[in-house]
N, C-alpha and C. Protein backbone atom coordinates (compact mmCIF):
# COMPACT_ATOMS: atom_id res chain seq x y z
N UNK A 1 183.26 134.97 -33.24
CA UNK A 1 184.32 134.75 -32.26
C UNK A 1 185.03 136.08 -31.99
N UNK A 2 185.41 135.77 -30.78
CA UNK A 2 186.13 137.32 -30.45
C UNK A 2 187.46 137.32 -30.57
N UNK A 3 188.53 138.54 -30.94
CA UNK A 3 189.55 138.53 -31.09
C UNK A 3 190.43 137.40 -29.77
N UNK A 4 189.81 137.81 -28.42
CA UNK A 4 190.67 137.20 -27.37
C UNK A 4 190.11 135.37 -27.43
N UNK A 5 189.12 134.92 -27.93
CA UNK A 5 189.59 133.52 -27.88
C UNK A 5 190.27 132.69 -28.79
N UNK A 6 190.38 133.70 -30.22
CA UNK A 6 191.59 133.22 -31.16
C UNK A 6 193.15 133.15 -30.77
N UNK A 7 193.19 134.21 -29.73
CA UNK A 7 194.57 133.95 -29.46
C UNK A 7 194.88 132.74 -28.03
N UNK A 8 193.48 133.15 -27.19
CA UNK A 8 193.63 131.56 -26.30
C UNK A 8 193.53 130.40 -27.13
N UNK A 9 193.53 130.11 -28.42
CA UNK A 9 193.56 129.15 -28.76
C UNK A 9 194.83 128.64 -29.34
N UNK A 10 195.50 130.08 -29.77
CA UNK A 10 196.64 129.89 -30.26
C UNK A 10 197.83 129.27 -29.63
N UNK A 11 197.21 130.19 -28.61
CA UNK A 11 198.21 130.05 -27.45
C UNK A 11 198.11 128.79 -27.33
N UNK A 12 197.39 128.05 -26.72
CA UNK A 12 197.08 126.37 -26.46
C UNK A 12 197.93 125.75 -27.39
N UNK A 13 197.77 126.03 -28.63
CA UNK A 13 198.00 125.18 -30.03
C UNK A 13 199.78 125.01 -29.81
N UNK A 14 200.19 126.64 -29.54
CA UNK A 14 201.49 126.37 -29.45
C UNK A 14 201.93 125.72 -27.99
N UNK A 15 201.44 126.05 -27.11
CA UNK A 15 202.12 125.04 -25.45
C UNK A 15 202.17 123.77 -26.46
N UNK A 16 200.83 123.23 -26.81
CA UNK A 16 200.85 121.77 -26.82
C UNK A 16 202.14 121.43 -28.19
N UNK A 17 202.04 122.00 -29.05
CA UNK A 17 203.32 121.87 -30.07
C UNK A 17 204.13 121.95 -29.51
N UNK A 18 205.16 122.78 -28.37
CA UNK A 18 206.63 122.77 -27.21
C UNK A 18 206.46 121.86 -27.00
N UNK A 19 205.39 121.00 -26.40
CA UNK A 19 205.07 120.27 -25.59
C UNK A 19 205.53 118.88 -25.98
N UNK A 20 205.41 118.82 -27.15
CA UNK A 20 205.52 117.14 -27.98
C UNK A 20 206.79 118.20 -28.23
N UNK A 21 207.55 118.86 -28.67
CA UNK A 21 208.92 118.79 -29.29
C UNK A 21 209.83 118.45 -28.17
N UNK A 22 209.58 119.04 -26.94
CA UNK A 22 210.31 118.76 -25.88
C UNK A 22 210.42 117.72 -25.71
N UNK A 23 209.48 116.80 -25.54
CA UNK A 23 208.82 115.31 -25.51
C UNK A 23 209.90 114.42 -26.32
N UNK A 24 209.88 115.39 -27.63
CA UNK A 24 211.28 114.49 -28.52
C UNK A 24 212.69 114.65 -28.02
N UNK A 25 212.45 115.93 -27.84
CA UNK A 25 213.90 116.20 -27.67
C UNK A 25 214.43 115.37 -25.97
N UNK A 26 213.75 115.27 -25.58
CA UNK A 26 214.03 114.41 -24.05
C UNK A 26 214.30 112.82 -24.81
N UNK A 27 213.65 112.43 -25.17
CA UNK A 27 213.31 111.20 -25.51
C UNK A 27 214.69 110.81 -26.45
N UNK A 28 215.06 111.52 -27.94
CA UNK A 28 216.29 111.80 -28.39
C UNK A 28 217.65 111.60 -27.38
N UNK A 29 217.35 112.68 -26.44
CA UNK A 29 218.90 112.54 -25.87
C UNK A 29 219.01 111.63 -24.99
N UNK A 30 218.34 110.45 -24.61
CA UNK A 30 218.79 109.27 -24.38
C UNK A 30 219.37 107.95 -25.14
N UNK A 31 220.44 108.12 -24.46
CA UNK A 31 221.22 106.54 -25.17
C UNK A 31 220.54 105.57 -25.51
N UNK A 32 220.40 104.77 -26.69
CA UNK A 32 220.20 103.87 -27.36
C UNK A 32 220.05 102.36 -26.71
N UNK A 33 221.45 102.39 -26.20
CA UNK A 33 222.11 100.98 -25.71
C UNK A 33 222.50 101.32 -24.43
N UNK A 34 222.15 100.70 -23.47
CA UNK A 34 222.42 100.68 -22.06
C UNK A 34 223.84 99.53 -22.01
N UNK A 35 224.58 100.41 -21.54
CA UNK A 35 225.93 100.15 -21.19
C UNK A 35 226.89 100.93 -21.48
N UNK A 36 228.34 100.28 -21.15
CA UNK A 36 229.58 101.15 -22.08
C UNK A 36 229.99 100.40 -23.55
N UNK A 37 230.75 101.05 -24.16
CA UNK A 37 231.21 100.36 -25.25
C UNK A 37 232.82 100.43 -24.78
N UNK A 38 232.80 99.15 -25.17
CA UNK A 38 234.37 98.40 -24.73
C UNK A 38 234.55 97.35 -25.92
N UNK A 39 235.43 98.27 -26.75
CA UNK A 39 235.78 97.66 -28.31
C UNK A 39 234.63 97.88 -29.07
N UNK A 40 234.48 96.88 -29.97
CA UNK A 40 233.58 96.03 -30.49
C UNK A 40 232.22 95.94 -30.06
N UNK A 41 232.46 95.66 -28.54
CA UNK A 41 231.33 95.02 -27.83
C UNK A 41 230.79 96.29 -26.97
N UNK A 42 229.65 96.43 -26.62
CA UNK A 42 228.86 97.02 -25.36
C UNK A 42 228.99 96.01 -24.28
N UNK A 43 229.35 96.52 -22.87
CA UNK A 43 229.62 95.49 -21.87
C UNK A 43 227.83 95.85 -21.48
N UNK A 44 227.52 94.93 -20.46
CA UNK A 44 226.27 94.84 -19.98
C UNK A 44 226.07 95.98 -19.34
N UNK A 45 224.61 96.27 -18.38
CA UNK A 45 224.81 97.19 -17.28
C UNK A 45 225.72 96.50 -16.07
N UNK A 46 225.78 97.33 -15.10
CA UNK A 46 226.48 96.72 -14.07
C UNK A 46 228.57 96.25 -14.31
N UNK A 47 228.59 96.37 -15.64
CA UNK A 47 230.02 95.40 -16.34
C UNK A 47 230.63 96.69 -16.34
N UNK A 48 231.94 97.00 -16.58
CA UNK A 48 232.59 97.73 -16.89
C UNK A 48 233.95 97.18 -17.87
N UNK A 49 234.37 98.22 -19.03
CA UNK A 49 235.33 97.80 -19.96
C UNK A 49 236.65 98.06 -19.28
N UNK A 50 237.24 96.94 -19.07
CA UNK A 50 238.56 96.76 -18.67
C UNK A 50 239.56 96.67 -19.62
N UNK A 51 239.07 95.85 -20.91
CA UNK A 51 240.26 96.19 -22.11
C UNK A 51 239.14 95.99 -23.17
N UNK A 52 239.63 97.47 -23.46
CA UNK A 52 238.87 97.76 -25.02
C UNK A 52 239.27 97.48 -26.30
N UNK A 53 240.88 96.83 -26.27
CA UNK A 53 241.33 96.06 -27.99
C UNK A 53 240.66 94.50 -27.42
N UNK A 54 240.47 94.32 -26.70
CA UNK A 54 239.87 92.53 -26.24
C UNK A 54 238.42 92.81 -26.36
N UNK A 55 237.95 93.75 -25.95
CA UNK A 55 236.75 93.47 -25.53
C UNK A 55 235.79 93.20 -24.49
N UNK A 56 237.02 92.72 -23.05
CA UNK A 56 236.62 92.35 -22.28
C UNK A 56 235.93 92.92 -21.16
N UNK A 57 234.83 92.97 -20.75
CA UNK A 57 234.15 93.59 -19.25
C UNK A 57 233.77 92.45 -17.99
N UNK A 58 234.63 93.63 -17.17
CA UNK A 58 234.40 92.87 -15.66
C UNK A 58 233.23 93.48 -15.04
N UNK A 59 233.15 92.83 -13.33
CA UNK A 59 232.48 93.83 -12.39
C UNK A 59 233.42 94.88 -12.04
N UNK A 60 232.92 95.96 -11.62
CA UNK A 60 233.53 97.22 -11.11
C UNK A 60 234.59 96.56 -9.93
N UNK A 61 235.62 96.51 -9.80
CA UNK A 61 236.72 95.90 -8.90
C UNK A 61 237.77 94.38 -8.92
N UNK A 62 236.60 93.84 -9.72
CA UNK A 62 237.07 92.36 -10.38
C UNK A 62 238.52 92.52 -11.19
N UNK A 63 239.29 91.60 -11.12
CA UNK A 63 240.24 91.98 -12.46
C UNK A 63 240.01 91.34 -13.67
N UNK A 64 240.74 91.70 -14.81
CA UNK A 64 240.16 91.70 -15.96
C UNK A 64 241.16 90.36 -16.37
N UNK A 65 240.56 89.40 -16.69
CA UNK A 65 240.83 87.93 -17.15
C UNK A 65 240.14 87.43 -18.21
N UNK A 66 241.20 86.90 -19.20
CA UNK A 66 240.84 86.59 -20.93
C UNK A 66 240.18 85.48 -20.32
């Protein structure tokens, strides 16, 4: 083998290693739980936390009723 296809290989070896870390690291910095947290509770998507010692989530404009 010649010096230059050890390092095209290297080279490869490492893209594809960035390649999956990035992969994590994208994947990582997404939230867990889709929604907000309001108290206790995560309100749904679409809900928003109107009172966070209650717990309670409305729609975006709705008012907030126990």
């Amino acid at each position: 083998m010649t010096r230059r296809n050890i390092s095209l290989k290297r080279v490869t070896s490492l893209l594809f290693i960035f390649g999956l870390l990035l992969m994590g690291v994208l994947l990582l910095a997404q939230p867990a739980c889709p929604g907000e947290e309001c108290g206790e509770v995560t309100c749904p998507v679409g809900l928003v936390c109107c009172n966070p010692i209650e717990g309670i989530c409305a729609r975006p404009g709705d008012p907030c009723i126990q």
